[in-house]
PDB file of N, CA and C in Angstrom:
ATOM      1  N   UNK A   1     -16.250  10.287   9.965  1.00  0.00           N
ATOM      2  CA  UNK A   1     -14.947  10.305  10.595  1.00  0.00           C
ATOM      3  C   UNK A   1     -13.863  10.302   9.518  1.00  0.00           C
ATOM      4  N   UNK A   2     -12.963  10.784   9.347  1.00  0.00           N
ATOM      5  CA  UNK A   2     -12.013  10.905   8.951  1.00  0.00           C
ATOM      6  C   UNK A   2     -10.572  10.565   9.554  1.00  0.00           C
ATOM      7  N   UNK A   3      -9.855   9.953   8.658  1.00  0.00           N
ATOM      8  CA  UNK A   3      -8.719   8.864   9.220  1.00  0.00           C
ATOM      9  C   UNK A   3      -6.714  10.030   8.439  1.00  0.00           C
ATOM     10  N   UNK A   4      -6.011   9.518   9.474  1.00  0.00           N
ATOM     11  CA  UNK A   4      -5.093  10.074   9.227  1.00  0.00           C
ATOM     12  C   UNK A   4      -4.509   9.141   8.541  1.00  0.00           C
ATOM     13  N   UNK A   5      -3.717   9.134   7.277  1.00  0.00           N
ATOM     14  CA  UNK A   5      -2.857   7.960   6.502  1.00  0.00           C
ATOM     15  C   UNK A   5      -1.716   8.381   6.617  1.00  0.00           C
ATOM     16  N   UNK A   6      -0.573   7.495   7.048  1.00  0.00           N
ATOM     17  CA  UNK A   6       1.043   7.544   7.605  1.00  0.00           C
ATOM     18  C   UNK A   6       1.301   5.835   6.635  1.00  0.00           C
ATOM     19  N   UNK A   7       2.007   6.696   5.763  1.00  0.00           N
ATOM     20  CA  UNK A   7       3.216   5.710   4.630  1.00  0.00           C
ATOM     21  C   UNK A   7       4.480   5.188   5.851  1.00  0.00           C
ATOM     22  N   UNK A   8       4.417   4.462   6.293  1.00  0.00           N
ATOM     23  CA  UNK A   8       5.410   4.158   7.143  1.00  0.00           C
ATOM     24  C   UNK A   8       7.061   3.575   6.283  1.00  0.00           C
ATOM     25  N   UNK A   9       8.031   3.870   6.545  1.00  0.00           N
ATOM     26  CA  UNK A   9       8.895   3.285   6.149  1.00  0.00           C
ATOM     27  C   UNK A   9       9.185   2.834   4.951  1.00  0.00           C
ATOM     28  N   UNK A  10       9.018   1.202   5.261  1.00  0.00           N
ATOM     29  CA  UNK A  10       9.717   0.413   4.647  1.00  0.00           C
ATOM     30  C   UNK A  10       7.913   0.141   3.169  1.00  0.00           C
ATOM     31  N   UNK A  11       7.086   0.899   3.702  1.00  0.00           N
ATOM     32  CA  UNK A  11       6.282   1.054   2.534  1.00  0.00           C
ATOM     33  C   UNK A  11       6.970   2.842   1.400  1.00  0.00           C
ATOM     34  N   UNK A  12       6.949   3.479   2.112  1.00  0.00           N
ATOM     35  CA  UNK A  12       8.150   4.574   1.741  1.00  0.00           C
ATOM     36  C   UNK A  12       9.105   4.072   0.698  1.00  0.00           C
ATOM     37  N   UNK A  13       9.811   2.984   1.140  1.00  0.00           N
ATOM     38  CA  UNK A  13      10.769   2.778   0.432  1.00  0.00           C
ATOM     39  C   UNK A  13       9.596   2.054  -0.940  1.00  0.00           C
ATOM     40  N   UNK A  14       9.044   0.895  -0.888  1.00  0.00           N
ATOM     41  CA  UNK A  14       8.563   0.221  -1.950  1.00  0.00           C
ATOM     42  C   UNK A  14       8.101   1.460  -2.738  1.00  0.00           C
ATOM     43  N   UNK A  15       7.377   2.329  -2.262  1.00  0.00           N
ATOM     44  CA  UNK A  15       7.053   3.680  -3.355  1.00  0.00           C
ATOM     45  C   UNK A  15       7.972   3.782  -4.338  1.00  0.00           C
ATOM     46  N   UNK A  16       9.214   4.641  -3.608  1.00  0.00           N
ATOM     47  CA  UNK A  16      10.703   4.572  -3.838  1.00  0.00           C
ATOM     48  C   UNK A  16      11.281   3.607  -5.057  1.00  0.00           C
ATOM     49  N   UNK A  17      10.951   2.738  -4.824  1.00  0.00           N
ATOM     50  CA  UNK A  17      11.508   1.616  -5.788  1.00  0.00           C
ATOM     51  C   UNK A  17      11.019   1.731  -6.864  1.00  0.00           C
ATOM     52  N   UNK A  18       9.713   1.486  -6.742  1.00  0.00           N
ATOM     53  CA  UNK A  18       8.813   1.195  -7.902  1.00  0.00           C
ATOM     54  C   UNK A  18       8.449   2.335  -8.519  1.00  0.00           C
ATOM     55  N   UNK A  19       8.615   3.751  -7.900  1.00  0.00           N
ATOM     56  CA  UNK A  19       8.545   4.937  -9.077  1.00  0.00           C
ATOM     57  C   UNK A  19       9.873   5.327  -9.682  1.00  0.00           C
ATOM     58  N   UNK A  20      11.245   4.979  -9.100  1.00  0.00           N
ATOM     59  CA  UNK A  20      12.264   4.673  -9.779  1.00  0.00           C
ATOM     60  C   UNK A  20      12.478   4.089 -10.558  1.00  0.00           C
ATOM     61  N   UNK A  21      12.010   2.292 -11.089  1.00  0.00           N
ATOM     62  CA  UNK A  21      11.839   1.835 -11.775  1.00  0.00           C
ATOM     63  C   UNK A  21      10.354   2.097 -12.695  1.00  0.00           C
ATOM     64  N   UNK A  22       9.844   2.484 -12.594  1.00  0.00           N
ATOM     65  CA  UNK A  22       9.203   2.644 -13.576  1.00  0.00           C
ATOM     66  C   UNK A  22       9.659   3.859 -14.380  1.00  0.00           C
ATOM     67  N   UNK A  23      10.220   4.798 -13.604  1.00  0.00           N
ATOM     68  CA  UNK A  23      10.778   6.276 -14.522  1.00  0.00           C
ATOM     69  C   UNK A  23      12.086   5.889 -15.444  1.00  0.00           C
ATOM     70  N   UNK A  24      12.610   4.983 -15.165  1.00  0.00           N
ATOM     71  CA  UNK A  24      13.570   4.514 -16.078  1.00  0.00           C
ATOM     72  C   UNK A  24      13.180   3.938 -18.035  1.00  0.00           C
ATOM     73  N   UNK A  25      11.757   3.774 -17.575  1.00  0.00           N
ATOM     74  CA  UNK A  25      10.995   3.629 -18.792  1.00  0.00           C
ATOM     75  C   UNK A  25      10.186   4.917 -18.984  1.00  0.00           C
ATOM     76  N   UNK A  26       9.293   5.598 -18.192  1.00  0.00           N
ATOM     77  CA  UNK A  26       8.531   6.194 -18.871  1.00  0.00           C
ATOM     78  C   UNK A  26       8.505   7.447 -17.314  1.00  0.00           C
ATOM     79  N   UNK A  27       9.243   8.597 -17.590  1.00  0.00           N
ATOM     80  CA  UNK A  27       8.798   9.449 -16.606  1.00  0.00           C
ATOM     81  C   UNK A  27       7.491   9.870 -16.478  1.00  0.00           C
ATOM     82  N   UNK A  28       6.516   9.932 -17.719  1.00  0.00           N
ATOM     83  CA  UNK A  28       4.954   9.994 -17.424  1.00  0.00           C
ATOM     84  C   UNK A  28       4.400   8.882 -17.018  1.00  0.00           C
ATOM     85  N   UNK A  29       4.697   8.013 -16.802  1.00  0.00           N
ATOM     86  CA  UNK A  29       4.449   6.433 -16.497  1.00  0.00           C
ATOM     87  C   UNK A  29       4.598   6.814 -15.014  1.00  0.00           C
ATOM     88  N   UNK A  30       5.595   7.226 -14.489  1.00  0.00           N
ATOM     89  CA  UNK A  30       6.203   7.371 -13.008  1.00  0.00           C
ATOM     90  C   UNK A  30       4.956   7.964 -12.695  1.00  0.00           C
ATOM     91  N   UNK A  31       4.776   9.260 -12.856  1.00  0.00           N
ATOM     92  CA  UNK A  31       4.178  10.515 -12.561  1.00  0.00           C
ATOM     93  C   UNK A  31       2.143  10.011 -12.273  1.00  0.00           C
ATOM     94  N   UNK A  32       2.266   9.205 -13.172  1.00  0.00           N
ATOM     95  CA  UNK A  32       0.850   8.573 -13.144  1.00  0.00           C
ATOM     96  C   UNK A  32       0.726   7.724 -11.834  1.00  0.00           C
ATOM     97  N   UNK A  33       1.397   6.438 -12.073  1.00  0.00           N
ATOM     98  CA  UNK A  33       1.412   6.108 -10.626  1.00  0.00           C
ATOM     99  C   UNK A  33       1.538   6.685  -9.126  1.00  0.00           C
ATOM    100  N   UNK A  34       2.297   7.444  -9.418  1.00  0.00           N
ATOM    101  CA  UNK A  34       2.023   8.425  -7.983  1.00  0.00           C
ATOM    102  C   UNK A  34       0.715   8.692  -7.859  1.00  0.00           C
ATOM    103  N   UNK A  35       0.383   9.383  -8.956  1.00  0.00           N
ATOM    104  CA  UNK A  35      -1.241  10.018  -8.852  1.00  0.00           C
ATOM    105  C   UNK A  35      -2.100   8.451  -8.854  1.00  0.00           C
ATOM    106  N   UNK A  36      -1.911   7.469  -8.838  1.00  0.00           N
ATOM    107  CA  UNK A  36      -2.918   6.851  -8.404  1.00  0.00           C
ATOM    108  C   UNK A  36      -2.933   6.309  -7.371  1.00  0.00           C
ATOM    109  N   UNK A  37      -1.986   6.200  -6.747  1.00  0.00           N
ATOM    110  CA  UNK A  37      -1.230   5.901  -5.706  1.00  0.00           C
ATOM    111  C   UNK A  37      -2.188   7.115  -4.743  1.00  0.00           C
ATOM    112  N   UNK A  38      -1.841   8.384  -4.748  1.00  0.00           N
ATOM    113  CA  UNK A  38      -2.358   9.091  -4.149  1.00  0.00           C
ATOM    114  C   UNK A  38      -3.908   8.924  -3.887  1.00  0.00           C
ATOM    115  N   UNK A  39      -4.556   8.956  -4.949  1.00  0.00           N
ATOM    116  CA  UNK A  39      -5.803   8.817  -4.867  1.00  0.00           C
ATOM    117  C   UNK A  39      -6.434   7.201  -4.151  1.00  0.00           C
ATOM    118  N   UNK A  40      -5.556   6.153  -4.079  1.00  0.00           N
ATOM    119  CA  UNK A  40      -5.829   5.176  -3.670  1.00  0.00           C
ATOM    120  C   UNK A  40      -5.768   5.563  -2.012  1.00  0.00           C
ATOM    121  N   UNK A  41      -5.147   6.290  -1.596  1.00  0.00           N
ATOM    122  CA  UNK A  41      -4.662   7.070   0.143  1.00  0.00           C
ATOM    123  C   UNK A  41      -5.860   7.943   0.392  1.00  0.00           C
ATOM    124  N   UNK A  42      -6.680   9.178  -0.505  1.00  0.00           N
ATOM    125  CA  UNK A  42      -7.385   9.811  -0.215  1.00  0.00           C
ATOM    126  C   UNK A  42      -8.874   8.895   0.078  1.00  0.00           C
ATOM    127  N   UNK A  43      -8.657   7.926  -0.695  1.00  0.00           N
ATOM    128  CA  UNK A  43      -9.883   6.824  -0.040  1.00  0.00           C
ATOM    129  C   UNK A  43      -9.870   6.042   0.983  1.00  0.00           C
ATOM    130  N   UNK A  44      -8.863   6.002   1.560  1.00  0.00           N
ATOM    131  CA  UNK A  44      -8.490   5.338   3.193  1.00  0.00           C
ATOM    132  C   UNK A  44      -8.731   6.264   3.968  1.00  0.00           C
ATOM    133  N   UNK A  45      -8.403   7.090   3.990  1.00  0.00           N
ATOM    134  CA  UNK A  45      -8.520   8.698   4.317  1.00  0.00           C
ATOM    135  C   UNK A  45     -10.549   8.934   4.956  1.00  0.00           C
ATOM    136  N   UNK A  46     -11.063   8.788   3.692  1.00  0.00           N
ATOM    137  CA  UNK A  46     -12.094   8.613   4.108  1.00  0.00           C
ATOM    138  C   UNK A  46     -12.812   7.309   4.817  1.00  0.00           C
ATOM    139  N   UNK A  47     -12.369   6.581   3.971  1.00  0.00           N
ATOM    140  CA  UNK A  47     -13.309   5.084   4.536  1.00  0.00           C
ATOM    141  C   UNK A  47     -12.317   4.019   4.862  1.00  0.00           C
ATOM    142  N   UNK A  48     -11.264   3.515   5.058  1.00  0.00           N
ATOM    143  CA  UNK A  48     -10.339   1.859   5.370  1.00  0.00           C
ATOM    144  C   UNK A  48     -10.963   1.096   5.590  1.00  0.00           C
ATOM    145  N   UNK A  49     -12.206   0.570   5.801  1.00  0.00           N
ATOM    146  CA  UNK A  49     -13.382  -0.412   5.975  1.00  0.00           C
ATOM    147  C   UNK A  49     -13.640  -1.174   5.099  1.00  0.00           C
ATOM    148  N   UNK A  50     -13.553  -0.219   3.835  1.00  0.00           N
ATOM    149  CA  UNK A  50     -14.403  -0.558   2.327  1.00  0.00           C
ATOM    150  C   UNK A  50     -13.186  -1.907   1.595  1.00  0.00           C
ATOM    151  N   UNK A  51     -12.328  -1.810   2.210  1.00  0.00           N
ATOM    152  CA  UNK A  51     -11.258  -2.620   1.956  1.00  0.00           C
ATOM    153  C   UNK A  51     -11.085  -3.811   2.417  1.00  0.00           C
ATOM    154  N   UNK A  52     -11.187  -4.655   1.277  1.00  0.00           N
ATOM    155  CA  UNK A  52     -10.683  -6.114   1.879  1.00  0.00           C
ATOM    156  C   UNK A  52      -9.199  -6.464   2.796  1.00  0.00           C
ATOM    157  N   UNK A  53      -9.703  -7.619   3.265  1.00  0.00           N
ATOM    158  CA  UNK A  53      -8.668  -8.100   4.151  1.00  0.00           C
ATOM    159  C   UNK A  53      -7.369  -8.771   3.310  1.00  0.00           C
ATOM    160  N   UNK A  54      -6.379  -8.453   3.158  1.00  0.00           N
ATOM    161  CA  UNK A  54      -5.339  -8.844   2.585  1.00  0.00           C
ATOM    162  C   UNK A  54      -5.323 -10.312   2.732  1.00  0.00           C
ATOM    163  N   UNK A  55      -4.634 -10.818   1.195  1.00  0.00           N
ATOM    164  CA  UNK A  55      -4.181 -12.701   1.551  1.00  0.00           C
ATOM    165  C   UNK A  55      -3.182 -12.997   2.578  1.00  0.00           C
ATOM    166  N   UNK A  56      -2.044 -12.120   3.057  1.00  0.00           N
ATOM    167  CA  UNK A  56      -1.743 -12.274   4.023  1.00  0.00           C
ATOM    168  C   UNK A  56      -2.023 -12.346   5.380  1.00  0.00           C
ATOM    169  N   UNK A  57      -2.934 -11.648   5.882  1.00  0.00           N
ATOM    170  CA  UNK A  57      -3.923 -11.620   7.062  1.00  0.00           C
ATOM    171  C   UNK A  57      -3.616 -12.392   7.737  1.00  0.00           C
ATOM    172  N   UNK A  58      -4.391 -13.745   7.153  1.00  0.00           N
ATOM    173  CA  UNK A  58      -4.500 -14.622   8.302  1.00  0.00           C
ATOM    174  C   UNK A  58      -3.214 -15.498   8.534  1.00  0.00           C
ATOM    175  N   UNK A  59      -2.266 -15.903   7.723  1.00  0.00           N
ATOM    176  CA  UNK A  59      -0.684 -16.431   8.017  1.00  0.00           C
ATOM    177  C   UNK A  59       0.017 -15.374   9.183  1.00  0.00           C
ATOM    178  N   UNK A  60      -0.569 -13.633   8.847  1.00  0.00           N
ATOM    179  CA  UNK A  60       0.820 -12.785  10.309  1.00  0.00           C
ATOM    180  C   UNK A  60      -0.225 -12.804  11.046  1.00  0.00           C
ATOM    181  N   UNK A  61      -1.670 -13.340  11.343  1.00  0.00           N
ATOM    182  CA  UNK A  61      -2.144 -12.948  12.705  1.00  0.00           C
ATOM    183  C   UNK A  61      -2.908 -11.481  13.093  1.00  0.00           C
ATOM    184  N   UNK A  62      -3.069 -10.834  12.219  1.00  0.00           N
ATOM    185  CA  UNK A  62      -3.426  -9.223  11.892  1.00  0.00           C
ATOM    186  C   UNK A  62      -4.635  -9.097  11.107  1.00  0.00           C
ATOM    187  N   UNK A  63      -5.352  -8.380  11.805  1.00  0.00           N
ATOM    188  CA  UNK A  63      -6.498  -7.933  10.109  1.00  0.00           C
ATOM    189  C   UNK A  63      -5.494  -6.714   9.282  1.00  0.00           C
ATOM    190  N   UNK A  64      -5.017  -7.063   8.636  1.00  0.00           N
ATOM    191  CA  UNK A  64      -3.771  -6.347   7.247  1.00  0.00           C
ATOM    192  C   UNK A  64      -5.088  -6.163   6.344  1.00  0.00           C
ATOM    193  N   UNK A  65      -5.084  -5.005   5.811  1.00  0.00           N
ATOM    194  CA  UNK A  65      -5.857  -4.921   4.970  1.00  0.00           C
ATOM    195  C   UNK A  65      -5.540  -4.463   3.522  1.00  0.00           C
ATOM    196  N   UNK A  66      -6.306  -4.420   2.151  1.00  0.00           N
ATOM    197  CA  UNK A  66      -5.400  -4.134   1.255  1.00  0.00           C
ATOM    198  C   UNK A  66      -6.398  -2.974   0.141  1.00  0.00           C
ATOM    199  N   UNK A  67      -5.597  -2.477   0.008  1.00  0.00           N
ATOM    200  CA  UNK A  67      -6.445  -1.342  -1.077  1.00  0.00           C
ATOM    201  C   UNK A  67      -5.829  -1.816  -2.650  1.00  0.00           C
ATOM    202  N   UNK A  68      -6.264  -2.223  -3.648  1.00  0.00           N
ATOM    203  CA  UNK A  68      -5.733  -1.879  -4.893  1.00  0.00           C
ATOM    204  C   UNK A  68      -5.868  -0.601  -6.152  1.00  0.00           C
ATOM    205  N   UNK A  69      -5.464  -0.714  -6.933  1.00  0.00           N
ATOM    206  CA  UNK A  69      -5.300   0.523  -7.065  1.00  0.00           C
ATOM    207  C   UNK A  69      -4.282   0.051  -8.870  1.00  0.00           C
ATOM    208  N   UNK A  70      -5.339   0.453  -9.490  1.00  0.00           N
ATOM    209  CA  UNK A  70      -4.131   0.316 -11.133  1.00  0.00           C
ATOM    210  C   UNK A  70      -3.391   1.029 -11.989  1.00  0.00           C
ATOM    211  N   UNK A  71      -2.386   1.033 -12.886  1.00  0.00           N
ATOM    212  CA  UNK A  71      -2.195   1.829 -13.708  1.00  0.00           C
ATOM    213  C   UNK A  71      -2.574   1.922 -15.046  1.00  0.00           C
ATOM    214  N   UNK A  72      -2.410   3.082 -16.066  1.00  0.00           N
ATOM    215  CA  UNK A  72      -3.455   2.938 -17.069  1.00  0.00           C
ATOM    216  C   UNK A  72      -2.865   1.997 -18.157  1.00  0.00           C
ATOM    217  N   UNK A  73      -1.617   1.120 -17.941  1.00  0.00           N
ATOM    218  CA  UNK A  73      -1.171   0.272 -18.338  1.00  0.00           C
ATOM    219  C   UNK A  73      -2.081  -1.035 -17.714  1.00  0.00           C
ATOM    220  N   UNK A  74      -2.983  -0.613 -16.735  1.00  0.00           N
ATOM    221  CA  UNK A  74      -3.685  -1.949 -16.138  1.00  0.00           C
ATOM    222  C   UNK A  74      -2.809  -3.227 -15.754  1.00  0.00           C
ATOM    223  N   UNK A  75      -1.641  -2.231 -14.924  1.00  0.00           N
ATOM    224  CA  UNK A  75      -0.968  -3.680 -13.825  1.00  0.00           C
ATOM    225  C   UNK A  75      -1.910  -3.037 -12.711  1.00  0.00           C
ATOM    226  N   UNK A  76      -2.204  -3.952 -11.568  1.00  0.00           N
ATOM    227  CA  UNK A  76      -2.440  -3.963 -10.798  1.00  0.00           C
ATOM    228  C   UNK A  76      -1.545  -3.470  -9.212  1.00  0.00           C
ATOM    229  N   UNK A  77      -1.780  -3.040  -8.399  1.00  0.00           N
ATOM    230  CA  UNK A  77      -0.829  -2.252  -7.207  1.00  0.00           C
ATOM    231  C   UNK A  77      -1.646  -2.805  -6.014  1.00  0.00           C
ATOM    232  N   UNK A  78      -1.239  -2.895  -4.861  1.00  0.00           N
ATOM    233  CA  UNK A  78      -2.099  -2.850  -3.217  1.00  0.00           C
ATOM    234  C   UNK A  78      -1.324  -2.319  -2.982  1.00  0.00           C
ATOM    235  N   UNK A  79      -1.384  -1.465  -1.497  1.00  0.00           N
ATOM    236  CA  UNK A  79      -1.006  -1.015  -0.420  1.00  0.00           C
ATOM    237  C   UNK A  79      -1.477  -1.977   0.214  1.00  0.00           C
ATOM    238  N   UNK A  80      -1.028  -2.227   1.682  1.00  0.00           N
ATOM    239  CA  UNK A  80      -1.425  -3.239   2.586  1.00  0.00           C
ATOM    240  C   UNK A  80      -1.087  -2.481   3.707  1.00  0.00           C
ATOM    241  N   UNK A  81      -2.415  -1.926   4.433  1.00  0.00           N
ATOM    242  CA  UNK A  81      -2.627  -1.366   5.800  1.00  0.00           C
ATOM    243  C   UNK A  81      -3.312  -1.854   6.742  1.00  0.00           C
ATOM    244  N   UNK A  82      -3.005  -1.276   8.123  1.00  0.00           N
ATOM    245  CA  UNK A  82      -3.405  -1.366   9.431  1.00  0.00           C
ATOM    246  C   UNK A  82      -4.294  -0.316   9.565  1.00  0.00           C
ATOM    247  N   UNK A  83      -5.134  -0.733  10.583  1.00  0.00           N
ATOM    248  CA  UNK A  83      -6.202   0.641  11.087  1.00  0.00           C
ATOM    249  C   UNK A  83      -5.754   0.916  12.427  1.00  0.00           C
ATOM    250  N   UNK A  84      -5.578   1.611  13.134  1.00  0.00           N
ATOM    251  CA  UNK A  84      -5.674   1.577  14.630  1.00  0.00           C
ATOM    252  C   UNK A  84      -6.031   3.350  14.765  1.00  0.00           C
ATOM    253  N   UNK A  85      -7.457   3.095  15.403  1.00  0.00           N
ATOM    254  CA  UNK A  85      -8.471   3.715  15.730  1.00  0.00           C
ATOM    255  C   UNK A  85      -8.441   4.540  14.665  1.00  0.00           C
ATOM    256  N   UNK A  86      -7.835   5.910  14.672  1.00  0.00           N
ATOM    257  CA  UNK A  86      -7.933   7.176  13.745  1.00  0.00           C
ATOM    258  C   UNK A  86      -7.133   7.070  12.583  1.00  0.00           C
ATOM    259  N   UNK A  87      -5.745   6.038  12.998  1.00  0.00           N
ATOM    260  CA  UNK A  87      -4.747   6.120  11.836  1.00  0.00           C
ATOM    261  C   UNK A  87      -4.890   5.084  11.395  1.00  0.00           C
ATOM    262  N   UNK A  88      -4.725   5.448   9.605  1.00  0.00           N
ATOM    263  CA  UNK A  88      -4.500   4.388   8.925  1.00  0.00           C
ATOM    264  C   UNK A  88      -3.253   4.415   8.101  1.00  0.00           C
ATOM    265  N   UNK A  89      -2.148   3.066   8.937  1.00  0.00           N
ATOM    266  CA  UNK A  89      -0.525   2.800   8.905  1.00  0.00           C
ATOM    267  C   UNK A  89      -0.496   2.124   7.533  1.00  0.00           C
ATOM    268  N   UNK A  90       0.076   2.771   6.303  1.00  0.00           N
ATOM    269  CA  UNK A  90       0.473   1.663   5.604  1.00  0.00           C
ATOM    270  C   UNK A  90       1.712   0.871   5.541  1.00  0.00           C
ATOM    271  N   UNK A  91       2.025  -0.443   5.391  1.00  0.00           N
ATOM    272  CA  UNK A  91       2.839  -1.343   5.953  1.00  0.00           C
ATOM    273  C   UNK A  91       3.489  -1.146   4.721  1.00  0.00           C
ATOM    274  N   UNK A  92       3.411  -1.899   3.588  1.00  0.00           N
ATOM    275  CA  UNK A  92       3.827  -1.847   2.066  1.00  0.00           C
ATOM    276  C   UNK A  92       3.171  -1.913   0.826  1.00  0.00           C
ATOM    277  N   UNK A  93       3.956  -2.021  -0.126  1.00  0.00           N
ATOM    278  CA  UNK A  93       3.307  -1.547  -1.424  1.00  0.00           C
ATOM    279  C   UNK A  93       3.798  -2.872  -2.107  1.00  0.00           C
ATOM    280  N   UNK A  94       2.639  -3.373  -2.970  1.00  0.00           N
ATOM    281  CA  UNK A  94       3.191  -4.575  -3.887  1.00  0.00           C
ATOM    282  C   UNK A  94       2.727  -4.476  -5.451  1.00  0.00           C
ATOM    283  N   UNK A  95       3.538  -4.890  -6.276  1.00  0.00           N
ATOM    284  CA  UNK A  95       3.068  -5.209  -7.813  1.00  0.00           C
ATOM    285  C   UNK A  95       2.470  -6.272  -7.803  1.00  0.00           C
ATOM    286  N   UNK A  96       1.632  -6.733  -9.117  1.00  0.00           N
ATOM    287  CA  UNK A  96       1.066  -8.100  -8.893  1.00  0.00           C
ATOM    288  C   UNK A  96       2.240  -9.094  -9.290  1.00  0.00           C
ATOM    289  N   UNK A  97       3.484  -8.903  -9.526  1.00  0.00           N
ATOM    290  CA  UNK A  97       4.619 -10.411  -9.874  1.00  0.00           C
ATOM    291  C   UNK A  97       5.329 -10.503  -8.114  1.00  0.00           C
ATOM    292  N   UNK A  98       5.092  -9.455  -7.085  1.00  0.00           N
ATOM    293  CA  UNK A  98       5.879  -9.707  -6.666  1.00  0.00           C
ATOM    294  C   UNK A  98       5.096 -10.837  -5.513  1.00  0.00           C
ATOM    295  N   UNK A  99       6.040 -11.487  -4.152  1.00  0.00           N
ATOM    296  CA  UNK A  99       5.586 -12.184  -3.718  1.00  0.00           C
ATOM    297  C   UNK A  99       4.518 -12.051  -2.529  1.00  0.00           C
ATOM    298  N   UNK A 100       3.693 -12.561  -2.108  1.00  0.00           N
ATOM    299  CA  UNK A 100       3.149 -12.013  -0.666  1.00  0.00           C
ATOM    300  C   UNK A 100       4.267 -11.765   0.422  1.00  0.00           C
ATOM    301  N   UNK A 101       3.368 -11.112   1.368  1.00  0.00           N
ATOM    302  CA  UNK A 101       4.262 -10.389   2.220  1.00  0.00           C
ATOM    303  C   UNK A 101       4.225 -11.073   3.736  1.00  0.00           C
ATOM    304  N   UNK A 102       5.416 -11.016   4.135  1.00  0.00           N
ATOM    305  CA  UNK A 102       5.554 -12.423   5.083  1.00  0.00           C
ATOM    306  C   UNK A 102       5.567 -11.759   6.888  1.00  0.00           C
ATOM    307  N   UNK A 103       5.466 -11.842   7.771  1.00  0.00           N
ATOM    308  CA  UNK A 103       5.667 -11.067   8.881  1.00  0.00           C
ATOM    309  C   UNK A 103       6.956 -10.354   9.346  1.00  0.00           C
ATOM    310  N   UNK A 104       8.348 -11.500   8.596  1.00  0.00           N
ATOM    311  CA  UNK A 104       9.402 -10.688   8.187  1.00  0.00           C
ATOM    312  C   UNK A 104       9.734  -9.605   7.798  1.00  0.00           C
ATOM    313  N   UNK A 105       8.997  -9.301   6.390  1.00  0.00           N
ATOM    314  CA  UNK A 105       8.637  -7.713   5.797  1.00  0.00           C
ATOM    315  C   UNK A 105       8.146  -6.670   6.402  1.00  0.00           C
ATOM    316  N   UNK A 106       7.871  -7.205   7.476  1.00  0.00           N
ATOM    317  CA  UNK A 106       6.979  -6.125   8.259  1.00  0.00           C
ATOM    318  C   UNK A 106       7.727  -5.802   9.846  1.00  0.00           C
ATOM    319  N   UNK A 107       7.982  -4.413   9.787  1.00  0.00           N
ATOM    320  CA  UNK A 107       8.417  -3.924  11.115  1.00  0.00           C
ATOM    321  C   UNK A 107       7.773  -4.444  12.182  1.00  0.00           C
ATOM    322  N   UNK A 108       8.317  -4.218  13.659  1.00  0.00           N
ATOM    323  CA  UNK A 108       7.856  -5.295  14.572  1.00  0.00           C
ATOM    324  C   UNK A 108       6.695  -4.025  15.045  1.00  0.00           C
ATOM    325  N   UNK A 109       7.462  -2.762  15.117  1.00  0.00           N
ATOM    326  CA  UNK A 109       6.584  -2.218  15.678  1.00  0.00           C
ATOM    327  C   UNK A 109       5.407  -1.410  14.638  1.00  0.00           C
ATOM    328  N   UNK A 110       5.360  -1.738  13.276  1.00  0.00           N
ATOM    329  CA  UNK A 110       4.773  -1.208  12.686  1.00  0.00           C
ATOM    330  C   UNK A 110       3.259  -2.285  12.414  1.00  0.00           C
ATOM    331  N   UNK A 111       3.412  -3.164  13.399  1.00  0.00           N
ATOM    332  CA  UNK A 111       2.014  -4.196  13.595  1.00  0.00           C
ATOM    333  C   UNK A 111       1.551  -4.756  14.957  1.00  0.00           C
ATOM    334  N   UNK A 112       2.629  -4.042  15.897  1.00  0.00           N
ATOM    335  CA  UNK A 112       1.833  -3.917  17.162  1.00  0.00           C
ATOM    336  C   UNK A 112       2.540  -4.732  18.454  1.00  0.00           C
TER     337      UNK A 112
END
C-alpha cells in the first residue's frame, strides 16, 4: 500500500523557517536539508508504521508519530505525523534545541 504525504501548514511553515535560516549560513547547507527532508517523506510514503511514536503522543492524546531524519552536519530533524487510513498528515517539523510540541502547536483540525 502506498500512502499519500500532505505537509500541512503550520509544518509548511517550520520547513520555511528552518531552510531560511539555515541558507543564511550555507545555501548548500539549505539545499541538503531539503533533500533529506524529502527523502525522510518518500519513506512515509511507503511505510508510516516503521516509525516511532513521538514523545509527545501521549501528553495530546494522539498516536503522533515521528520520523527523524539528519543533516550531514549530524543535527538531528523529526517530522511529527498523523496516519489516517491512506494519508499521511504531517503536523510539524522540529530541530533537536527546539522544544516539544504541545497540543497548542497543533491545528485543531489538523488532529481530528
Amino acid at each position: 500500500m502506498s500512502y499519500q504525504v500532505r505537509v500541512l501548514a503550520r509544518a509548511r511553515q517550520d520547513v520555511d523557517d528552518i531552510v531560511s535560516w539555515i541558507a543564511t549560513r550555507s545555501s548548500t547547507g539549505a539545499e541538503r536539508w531539503v533533500s533529506q527532508f524529502e527523502k525522510a517523506l518518500v519513506g512515509l510514503e511507503r511505510n508510516p508504521w516503521v516509525a516511532s511514536l513521538a514523545p509527545e503522543s501521549e501528553a495530546i492524546g494522539e498516536e503522533i508519530r515521528q520520523i527523524l531524519f539528519r543533516t550531514r552536519a549530524g543535527r538531528t530533524y523529526r517530522a511529527l505525523f498523523l496516519v489516517f487510513e491512506n494519508e499521511v498528515r504531517i503536523l510539524r517539523v522540529r530541530g533537536s534545541g527546539q522544544a516539544p510540541v504541545t497540543r497548542d502547536d497543533l491545528g485543531r483540525s489538523d488532529i481530528g
